[in-house]
Protein backbone atom coordinates (compact mmCIF):
# COMPACT_ATOMS: atom_id res chain seq x y z
CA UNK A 1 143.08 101.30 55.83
CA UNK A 2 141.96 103.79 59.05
CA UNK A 3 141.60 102.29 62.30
CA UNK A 4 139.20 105.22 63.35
CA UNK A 5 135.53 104.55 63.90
CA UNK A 6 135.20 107.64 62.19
CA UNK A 7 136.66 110.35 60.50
CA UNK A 8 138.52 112.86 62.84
CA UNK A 9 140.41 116.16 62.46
CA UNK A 10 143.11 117.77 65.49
CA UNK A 11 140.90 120.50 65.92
CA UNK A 12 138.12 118.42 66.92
CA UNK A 13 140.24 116.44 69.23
CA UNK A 14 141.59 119.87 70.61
CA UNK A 15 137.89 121.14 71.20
CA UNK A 16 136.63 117.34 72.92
CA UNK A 17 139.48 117.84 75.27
CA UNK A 18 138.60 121.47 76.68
CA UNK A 19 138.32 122.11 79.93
CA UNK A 20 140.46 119.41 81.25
CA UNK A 21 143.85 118.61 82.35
CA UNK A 22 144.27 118.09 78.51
CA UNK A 23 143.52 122.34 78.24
CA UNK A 24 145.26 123.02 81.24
CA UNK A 25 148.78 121.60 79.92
CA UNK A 26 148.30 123.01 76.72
CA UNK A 27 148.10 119.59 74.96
CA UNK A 28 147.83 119.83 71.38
CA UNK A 29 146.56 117.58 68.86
CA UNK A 30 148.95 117.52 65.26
CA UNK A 31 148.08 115.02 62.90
CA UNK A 32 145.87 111.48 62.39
CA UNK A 33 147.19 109.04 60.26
CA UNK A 34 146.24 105.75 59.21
CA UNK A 35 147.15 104.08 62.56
CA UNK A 36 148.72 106.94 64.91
CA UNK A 37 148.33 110.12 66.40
CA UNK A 38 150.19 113.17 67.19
CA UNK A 39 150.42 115.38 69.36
CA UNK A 40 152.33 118.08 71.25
CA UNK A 41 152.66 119.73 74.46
CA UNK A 42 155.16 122.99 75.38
CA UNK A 43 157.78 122.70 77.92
CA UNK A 44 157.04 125.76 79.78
CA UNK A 45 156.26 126.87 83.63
CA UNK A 46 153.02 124.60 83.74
CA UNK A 47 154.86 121.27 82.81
CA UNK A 48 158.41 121.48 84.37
CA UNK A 49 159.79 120.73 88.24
CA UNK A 50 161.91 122.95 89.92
CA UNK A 51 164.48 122.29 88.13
CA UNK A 52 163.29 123.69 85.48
CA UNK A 53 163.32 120.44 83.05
CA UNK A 54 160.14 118.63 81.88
CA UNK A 55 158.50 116.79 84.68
CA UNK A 56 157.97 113.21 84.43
CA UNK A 57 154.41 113.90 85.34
CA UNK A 58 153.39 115.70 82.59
CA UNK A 59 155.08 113.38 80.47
CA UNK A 60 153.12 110.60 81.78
CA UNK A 61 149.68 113.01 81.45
CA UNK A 62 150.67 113.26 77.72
CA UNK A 63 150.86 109.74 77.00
CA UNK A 64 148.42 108.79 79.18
CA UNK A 65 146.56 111.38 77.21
CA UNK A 66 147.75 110.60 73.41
CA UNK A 67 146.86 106.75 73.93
CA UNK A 68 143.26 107.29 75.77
CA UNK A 69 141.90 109.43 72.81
CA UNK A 70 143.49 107.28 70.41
CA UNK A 71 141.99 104.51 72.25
CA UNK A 72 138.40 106.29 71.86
CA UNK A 73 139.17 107.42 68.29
CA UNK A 74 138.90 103.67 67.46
CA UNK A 75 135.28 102.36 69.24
CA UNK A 76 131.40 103.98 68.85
CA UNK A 77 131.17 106.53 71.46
CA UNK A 78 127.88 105.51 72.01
CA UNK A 79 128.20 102.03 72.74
CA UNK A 80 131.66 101.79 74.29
CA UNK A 81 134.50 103.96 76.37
CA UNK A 82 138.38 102.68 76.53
CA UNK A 83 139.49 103.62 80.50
CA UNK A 84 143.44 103.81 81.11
CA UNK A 85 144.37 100.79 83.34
CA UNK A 86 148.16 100.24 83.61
CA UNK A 87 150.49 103.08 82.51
CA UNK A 88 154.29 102.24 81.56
CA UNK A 89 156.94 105.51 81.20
CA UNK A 90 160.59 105.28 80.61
CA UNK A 91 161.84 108.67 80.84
CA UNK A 92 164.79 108.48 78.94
CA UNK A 93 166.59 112.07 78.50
CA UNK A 94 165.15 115.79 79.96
CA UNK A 95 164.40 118.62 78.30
CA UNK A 96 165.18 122.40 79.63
CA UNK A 97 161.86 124.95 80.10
CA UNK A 98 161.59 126.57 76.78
CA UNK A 99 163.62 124.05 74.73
CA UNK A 100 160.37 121.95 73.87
CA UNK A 101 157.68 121.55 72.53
CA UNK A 102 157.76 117.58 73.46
CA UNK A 103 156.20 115.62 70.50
CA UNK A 104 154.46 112.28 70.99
CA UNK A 105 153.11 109.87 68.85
CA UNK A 106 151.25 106.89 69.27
CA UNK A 107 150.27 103.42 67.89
CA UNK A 108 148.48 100.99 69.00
CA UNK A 109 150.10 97.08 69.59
CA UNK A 110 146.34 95.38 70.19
CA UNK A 111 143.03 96.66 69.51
CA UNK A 112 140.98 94.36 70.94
CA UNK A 113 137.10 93.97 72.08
CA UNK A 114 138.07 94.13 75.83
CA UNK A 115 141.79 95.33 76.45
CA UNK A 116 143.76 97.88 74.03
CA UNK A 117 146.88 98.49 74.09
CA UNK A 118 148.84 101.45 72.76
CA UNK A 119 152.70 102.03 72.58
CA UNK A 120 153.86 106.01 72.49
CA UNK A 121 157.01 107.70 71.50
CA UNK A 122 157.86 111.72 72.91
CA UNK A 123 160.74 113.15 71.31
CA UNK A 124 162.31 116.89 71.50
CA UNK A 125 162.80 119.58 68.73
CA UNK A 126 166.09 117.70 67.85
CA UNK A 127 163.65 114.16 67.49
CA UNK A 128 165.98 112.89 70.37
CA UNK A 129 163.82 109.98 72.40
CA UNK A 130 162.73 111.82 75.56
CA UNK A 131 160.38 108.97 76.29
CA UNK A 132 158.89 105.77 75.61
CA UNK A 133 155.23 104.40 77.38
CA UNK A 134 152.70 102.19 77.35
CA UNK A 135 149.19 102.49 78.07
CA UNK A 136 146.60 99.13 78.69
CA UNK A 137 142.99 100.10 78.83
CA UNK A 138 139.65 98.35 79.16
CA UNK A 139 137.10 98.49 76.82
CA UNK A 140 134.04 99.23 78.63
CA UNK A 141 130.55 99.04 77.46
CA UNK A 142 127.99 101.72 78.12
CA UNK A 143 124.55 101.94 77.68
CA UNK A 144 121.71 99.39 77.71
């Protein structure tokens, strides 16, 4: 049984995200399952440091990313919002500019009325663990 308040496809999750940081790392939506979401983003000049390997920053922006819209995917849009609180990233192994794309996918560990929290996986071409986060967010009501 779906989690999802409703039914959702990548692309649409790809065109809610425009014109945002989301866009401007080249964050990609893959695939919605049952209870997690996918997603990619390239390891190229816009998400590396200096040295040329992924920066921990962008990794962070992806999960941060992955587990907010998941977050959203699950609640009325018109009634509530799910705002990132406490973020959580173990950077566990690099990889090179142009070796990517980093994969992540994410599940959640609590859905509940006030507080979610999601767990999130990003692994490289060769599904080596690059990462491992957490993301806690409030559940915020909107509206009258």
């Amino acid at each position: 049984m779906s989690i999802w308040f409703k039914e959702f496809s990548p692309e649409m999750l790809d065109t809610w995200c425009q014109n945002s940081l989301v866009d401007h790392l080249y964050i990609r939506f893959l695939e919605i399952g049952e209870d997690y979401l996918k997603a990619q983003m390239p390891v190229n000049a816009q998400t590396v440091q200096p040295a040329r390997r992924l920066h921990g920053g962008a990794t962070a922006a992806l999960i941060e990313t992955i587990c907010s819209v998941a977050a959203n995917m699950t609640l009325n849009p018109k009634t509530h919002l799910a705002l990132g609180l406490d973020l959580h990233v173990s950077h566990l192994r690099g990889i090179l500019e142009n070796k990517g794309p980093v994969e992540a996918i994410c599940r959640p560990v609590r859905i509940g009325k006030s507080v979610q929290v999601w767990e999130t996986l990003c692994t490289d071409p060769k599904e080596n663990v690059t990462a491992k986060g957490q993301l806690t967010l409030f559940v915020q009501k909107i509206g009258n």
